[in-house]
N, C-alpha and C. Protein backbone atom coordinates (compact mmCIF):
# COMPACT_ATOMS: atom_id res chain seq x y z
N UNK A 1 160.72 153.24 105.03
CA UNK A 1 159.70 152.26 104.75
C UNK A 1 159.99 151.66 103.38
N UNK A 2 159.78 150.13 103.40
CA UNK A 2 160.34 149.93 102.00
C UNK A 2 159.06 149.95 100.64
N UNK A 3 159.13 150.00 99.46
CA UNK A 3 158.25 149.98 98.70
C UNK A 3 157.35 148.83 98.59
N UNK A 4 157.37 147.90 98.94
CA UNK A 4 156.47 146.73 99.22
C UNK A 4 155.36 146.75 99.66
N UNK A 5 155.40 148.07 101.16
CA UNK A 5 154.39 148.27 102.36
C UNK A 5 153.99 149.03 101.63
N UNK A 6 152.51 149.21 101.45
CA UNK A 6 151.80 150.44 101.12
C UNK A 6 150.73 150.44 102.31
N UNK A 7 150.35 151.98 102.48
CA UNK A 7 149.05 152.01 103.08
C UNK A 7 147.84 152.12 102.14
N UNK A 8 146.98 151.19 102.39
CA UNK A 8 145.55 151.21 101.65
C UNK A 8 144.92 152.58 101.80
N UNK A 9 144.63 153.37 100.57
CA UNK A 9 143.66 154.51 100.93
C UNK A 9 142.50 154.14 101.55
N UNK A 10 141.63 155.37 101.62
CA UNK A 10 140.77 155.92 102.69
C UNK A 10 139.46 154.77 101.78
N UNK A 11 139.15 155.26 100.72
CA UNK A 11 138.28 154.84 99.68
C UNK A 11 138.36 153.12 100.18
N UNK A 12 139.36 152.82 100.14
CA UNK A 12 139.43 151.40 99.70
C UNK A 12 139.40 150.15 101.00
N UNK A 13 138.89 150.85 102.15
CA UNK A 13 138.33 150.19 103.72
C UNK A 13 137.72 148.91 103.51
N UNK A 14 137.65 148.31 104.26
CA UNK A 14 136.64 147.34 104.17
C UNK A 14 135.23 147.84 105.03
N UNK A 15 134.26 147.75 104.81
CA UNK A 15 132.98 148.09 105.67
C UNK A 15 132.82 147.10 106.83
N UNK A 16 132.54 147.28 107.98
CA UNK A 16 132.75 146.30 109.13
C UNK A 16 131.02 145.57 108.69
N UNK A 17 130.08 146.31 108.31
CA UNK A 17 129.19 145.78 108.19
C UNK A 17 128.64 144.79 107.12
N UNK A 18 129.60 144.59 105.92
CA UNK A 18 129.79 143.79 105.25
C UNK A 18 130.53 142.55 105.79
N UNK A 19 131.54 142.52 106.64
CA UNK A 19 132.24 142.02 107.59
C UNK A 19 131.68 140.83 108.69
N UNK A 20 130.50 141.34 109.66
CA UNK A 20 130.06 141.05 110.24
C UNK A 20 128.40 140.65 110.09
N UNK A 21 128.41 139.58 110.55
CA UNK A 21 126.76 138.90 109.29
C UNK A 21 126.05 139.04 111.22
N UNK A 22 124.94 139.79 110.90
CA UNK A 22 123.62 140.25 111.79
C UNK A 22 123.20 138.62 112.81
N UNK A 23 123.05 138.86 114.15
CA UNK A 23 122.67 137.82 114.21
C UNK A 23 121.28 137.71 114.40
N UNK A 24 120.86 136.41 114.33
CA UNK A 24 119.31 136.62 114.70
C UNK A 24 118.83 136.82 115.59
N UNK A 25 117.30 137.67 116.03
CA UNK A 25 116.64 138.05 116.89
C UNK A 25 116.51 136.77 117.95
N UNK A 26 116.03 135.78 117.34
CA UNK A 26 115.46 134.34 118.08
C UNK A 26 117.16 133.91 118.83
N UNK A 27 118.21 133.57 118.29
CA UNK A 27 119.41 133.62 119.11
C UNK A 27 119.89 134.44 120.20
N UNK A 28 119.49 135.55 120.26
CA UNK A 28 120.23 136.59 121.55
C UNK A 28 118.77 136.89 122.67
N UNK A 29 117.43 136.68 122.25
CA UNK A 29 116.75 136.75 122.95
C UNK A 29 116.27 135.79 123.84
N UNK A 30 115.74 136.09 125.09
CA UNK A 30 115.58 134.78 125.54
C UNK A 30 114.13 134.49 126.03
N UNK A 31 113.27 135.47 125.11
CA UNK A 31 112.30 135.19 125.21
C UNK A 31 111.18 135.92 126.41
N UNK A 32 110.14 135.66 126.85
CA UNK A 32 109.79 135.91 127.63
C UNK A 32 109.72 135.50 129.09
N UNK A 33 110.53 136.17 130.52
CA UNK A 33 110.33 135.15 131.63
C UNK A 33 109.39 135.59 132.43
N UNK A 34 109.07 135.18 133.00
CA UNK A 34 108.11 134.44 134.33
C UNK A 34 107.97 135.31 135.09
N UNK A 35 106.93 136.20 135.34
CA UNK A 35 106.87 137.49 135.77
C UNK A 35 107.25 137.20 137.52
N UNK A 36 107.29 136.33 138.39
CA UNK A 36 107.78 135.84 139.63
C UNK A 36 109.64 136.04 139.19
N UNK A 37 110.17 135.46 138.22
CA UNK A 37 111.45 135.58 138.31
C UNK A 37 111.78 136.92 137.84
N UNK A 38 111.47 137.59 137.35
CA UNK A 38 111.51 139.26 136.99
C UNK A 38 111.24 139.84 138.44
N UNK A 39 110.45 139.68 139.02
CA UNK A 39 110.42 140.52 140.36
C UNK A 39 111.24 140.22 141.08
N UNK A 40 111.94 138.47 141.13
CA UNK A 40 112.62 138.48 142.13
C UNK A 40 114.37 139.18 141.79
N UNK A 41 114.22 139.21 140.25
CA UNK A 41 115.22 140.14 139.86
C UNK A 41 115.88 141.18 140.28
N UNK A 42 114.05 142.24 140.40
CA UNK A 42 114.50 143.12 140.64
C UNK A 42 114.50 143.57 142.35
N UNK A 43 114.16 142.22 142.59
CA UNK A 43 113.97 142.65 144.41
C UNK A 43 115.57 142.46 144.88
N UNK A 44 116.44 141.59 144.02
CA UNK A 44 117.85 141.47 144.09
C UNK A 44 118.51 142.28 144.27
N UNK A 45 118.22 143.22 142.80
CA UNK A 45 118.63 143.97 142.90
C UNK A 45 118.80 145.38 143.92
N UNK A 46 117.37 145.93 144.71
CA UNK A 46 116.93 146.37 145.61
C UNK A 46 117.68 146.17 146.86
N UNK A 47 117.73 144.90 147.05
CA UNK A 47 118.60 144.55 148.44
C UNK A 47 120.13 144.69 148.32
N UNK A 48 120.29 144.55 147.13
CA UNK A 48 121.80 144.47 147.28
C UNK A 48 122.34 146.45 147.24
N UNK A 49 121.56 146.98 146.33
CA UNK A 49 121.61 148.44 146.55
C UNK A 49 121.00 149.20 147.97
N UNK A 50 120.72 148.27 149.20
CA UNK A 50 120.21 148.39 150.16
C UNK A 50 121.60 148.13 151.09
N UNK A 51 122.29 147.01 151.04
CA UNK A 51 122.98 146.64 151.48
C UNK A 51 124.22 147.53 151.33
N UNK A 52 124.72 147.86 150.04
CA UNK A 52 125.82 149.06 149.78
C UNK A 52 125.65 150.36 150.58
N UNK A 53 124.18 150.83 150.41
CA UNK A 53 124.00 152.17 151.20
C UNK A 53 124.19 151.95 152.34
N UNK A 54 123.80 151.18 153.23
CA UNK A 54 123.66 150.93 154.56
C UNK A 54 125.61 150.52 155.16
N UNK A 55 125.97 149.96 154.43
CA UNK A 55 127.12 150.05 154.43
C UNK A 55 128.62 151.35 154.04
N UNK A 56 128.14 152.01 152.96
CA UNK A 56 128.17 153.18 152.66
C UNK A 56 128.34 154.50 154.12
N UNK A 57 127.17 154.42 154.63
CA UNK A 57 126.49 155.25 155.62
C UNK A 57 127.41 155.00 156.96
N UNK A 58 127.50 153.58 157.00
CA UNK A 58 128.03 153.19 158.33
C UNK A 58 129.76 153.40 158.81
N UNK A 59 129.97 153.06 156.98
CA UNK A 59 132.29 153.19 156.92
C UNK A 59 131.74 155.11 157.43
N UNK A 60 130.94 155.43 155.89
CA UNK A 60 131.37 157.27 156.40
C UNK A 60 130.92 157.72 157.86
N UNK A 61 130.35 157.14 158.52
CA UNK A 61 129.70 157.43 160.47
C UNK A 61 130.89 157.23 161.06
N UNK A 62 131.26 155.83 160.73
CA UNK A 62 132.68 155.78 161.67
C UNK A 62 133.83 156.58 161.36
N UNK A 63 133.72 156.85 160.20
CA UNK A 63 135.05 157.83 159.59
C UNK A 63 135.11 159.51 160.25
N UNK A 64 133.23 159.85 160.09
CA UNK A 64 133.40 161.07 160.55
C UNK A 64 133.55 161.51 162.70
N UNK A 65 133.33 160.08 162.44
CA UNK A 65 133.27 160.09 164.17
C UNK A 65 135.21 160.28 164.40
N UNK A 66 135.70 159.28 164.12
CA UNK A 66 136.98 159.38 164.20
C UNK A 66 137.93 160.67 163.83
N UNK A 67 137.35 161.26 163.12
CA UNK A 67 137.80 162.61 162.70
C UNK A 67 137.34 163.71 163.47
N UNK A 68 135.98 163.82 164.01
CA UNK A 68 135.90 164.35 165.02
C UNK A 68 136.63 164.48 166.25
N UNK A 69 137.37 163.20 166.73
CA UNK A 69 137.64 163.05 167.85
C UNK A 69 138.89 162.96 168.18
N UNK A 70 139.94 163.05 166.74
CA UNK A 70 141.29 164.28 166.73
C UNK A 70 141.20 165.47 166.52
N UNK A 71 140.40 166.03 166.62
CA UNK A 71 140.35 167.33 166.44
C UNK A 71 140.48 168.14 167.86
């Protein structure tokens, strides 16, 4: 390594939080929504975790059927 490169000690870091300036609350929030679009949120969500299981259930039925029936 030539004498030019040094590694910066431990002491002498930069702080990331000096680094990085906080952003504001009013920028990342979006406020309050619409208690109709919150439900339909979470009814989204519901169906689509409805849809995986049911699908889920149906690959492993056919899988265990087929395995049954080399045996």
């Amino acid at each position: 390594m030539s004498e030019s490169v040094k590694a910066r000690p431990y002491n002498d870091r930069v702080e990331l939080e000096s680094v990085i300036e906080p952003v504001p609350a009013d920028a990342t929030s979006l406020g309050m929504i619409p208690e109709y679009l919150e439900t339909a949120i979470y009814l989204y969500f519901v169906v689509v975790a409805a849809i995986g299981l049911f699908l889920h259930r149906h690959i492993w039925r056919g899988y265990r059927r087929t395995e049954r029936s080399e045996n």
